[in-house]
C-alpha atoms as a PDB file:
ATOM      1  CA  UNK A   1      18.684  -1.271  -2.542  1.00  0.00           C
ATOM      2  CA  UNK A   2      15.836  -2.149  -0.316  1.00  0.00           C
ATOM      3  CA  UNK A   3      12.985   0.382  -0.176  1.00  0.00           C
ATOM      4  CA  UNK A   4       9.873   0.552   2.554  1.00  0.00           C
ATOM      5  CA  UNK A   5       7.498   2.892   1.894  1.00  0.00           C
ATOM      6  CA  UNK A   6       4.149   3.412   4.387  1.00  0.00           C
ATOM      7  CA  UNK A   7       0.891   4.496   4.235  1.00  0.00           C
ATOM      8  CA  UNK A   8      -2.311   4.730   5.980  1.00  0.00           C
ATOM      9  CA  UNK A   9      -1.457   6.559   8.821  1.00  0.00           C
ATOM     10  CA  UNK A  10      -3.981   9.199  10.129  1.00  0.00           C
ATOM     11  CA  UNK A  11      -5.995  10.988  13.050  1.00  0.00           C
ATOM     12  CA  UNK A  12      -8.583   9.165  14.467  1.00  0.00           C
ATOM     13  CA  UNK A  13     -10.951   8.900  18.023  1.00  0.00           C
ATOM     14  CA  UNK A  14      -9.662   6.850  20.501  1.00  0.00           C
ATOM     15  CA  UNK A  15     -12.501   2.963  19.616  1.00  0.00           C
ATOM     16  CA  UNK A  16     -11.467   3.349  15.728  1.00  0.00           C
ATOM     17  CA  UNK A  17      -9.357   1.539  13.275  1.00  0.00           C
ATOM     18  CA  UNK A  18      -6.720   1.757  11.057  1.00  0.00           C
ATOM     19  CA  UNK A  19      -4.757  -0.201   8.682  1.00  0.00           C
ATOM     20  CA  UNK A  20      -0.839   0.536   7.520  1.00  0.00           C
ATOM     21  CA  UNK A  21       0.683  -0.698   4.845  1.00  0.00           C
ATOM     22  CA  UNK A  22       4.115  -1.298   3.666  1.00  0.00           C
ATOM     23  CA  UNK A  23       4.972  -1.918   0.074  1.00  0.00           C
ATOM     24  CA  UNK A  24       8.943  -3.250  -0.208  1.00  0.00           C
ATOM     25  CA  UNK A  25      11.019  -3.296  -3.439  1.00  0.00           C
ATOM     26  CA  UNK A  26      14.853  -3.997  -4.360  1.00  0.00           C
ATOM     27  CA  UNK A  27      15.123  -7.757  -3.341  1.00  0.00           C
ATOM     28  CA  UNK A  28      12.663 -10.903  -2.728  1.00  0.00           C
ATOM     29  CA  UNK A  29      10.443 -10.036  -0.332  1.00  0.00           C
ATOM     30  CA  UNK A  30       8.623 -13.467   0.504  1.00  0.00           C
ATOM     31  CA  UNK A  31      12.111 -14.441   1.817  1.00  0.00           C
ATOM     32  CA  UNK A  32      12.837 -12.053   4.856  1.00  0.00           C
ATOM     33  CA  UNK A  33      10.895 -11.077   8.041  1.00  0.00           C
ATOM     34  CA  UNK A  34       9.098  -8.201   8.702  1.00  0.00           C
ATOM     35  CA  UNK A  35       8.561  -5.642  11.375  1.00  0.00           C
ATOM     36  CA  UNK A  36       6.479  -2.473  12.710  1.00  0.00           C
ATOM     37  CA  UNK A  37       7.977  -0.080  15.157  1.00  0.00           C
ATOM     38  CA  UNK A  38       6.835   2.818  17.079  1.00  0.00           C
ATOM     39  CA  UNK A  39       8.023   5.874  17.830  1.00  0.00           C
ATOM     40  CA  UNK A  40       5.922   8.716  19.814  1.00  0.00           C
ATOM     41  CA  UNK A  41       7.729  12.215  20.717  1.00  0.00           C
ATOM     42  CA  UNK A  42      10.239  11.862  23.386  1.00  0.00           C
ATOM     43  CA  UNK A  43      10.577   8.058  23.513  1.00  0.00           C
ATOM     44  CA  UNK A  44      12.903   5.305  22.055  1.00  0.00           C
ATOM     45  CA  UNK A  45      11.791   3.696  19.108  1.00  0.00           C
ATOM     46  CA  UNK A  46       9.802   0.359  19.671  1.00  0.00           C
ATOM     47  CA  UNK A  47       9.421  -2.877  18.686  1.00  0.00           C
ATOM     48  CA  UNK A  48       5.562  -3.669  17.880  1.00  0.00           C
ATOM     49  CA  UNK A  49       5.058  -6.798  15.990  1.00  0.00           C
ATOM     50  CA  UNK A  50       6.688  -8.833  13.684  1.00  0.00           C
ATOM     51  CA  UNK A  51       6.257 -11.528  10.866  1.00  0.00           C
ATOM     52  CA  UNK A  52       8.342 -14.204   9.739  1.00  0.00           C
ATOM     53  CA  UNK A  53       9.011 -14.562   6.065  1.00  0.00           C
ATOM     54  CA  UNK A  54       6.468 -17.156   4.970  1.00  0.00           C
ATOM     55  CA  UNK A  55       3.695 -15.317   7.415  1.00  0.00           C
ATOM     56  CA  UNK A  56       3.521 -17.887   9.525  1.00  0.00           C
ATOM     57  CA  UNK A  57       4.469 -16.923  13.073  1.00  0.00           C
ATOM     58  CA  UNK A  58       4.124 -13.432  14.611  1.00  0.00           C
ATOM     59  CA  UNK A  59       5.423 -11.885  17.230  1.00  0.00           C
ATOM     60  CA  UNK A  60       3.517  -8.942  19.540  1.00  0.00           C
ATOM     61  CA  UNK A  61       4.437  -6.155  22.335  1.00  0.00           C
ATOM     62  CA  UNK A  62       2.143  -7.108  25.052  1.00  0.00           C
ATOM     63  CA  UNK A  63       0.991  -3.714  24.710  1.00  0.00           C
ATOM     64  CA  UNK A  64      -0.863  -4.299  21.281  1.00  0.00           C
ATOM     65  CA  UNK A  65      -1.604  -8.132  21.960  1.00  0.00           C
ATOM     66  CA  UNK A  66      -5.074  -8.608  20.604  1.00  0.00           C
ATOM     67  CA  UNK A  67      -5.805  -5.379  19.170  1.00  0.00           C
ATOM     68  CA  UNK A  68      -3.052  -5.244  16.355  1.00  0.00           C
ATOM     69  CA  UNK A  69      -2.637  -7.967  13.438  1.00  0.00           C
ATOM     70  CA  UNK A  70       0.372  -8.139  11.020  1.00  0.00           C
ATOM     71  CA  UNK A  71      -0.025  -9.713   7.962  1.00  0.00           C
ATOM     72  CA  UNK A  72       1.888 -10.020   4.655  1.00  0.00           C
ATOM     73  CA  UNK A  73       0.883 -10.800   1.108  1.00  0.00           C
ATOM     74  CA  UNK A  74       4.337 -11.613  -0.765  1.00  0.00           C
ATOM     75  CA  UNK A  75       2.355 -11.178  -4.417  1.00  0.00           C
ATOM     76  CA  UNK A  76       1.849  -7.928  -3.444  1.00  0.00           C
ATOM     77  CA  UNK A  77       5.129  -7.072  -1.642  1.00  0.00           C
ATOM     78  CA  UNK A  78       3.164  -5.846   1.138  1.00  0.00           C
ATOM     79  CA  UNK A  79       3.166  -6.160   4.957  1.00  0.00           C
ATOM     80  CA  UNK A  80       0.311  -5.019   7.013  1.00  0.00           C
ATOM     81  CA  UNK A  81      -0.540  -3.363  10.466  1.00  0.00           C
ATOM     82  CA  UNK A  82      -4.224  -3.641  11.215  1.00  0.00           C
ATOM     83  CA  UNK A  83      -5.194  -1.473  14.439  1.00  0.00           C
ATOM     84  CA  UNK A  84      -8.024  -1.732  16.208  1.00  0.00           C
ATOM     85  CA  UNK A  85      -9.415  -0.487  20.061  1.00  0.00           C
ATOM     86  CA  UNK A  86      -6.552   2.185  19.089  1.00  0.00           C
ATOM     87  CA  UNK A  87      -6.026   4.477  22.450  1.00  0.00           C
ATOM     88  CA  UNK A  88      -4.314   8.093  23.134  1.00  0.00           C
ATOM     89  CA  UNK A  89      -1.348   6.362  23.635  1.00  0.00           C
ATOM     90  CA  UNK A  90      -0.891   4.237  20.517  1.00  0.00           C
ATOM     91  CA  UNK A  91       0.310   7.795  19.070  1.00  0.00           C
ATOM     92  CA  UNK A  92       2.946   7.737  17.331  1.00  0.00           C
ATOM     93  CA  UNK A  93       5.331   7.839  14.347  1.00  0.00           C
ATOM     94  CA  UNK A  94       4.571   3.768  12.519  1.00  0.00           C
ATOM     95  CA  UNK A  95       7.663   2.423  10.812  1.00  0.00           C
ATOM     96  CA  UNK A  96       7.885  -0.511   8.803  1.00  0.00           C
ATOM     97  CA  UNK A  97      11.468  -2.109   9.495  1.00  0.00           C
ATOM     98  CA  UNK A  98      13.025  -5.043   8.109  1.00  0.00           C
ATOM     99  CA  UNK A  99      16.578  -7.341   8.396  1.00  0.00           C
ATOM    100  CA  UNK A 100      19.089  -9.172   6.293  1.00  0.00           C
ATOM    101  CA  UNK A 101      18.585 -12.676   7.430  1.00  0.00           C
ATOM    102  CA  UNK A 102      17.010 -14.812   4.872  1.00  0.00           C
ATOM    103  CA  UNK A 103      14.415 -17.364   5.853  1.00  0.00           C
ATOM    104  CA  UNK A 104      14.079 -15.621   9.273  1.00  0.00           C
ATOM    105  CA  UNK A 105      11.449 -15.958  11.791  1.00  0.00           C
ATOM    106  CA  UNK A 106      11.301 -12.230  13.634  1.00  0.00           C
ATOM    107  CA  UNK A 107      11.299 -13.208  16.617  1.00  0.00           C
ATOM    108  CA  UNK A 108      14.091 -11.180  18.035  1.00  0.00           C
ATOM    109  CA  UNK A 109      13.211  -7.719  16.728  1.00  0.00           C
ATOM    110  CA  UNK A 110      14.528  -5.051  18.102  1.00  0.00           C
ATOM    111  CA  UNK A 111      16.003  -1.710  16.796  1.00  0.00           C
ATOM    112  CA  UNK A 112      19.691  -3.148  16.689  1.00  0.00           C
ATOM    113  CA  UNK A 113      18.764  -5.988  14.159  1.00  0.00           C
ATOM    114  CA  UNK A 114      16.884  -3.654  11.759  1.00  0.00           C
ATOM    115  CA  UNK A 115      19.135  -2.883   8.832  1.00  0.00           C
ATOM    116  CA  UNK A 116      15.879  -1.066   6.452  1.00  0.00           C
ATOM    117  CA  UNK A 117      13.524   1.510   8.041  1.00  0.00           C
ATOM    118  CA  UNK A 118      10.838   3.135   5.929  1.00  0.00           C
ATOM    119  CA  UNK A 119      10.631   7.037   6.509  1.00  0.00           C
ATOM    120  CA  UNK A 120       7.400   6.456   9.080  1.00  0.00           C
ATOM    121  CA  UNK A 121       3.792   7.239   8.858  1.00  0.00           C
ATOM    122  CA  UNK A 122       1.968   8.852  11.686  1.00  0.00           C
ATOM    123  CA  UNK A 123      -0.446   8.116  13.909  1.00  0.00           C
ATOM    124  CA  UNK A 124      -2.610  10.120  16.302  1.00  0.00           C
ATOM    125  CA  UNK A 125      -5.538   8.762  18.397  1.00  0.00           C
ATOM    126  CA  UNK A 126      -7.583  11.357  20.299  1.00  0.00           C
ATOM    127  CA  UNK A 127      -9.789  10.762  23.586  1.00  0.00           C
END
């Protein structure tokens, strides 16, 4: 049974930094994509970036383009969100989400391909 847990969420001013990461168990983790959502209250769940199983592509939302980075280390099991220039509206609910396609790049994620969701972590950036 796959398992995504978060961490690293937290309040912050709107200029600062943080980092979330994801730590995935119950299958091999260096061969499947992964992915960070959004969520903030009243809105559909987003797609934010993504990472293809060897970490070498990555998909953004043009909303976080050059602010966030995702990154992976598959020794560690672990997929990364690093935030930075975070603004009010970057609040939200962080999930890490991942599929069931082997060897798969990302690049189509979206809520209806996500089969694993971690429980979320949240976010809040003041002004």
């Amino acid at each position: 049974q796959v398992q995504l847990v978060e961490s690293g969420g937290g309040s912050v001013q709107a200029g600062d930094s943080l980092r979330l990461s994801c730590i995935a168990s119950g299958r091999t983790f260096s061969r499947y994509a992964m992915g960070w959502f959004r969520q903030a209250p009243g809105n559909e769940r987003e797609f934010v970036a993504a990472i293809s199983s060897s970490g070498t592509i990555t998909y953004y939302a043009d909303s976080v383009k050059g602010r966030f980075t995702i990154s992976r280390d598959n020794a560690k099991n672990t997929v990364y969100l690093q935030m930075n220039s975070l603004k009010p509206e970057d609040t939200a609910v962080y999930y890490c989400a991942t599929d069931r396609r082997p060897y798969y790049s990302g690049s189509d994620y979206r809520t209806e391909v996500i089969n694993y969701w971690g429980q979320g972590t949240q976010v809040t950036v003041s002004s």
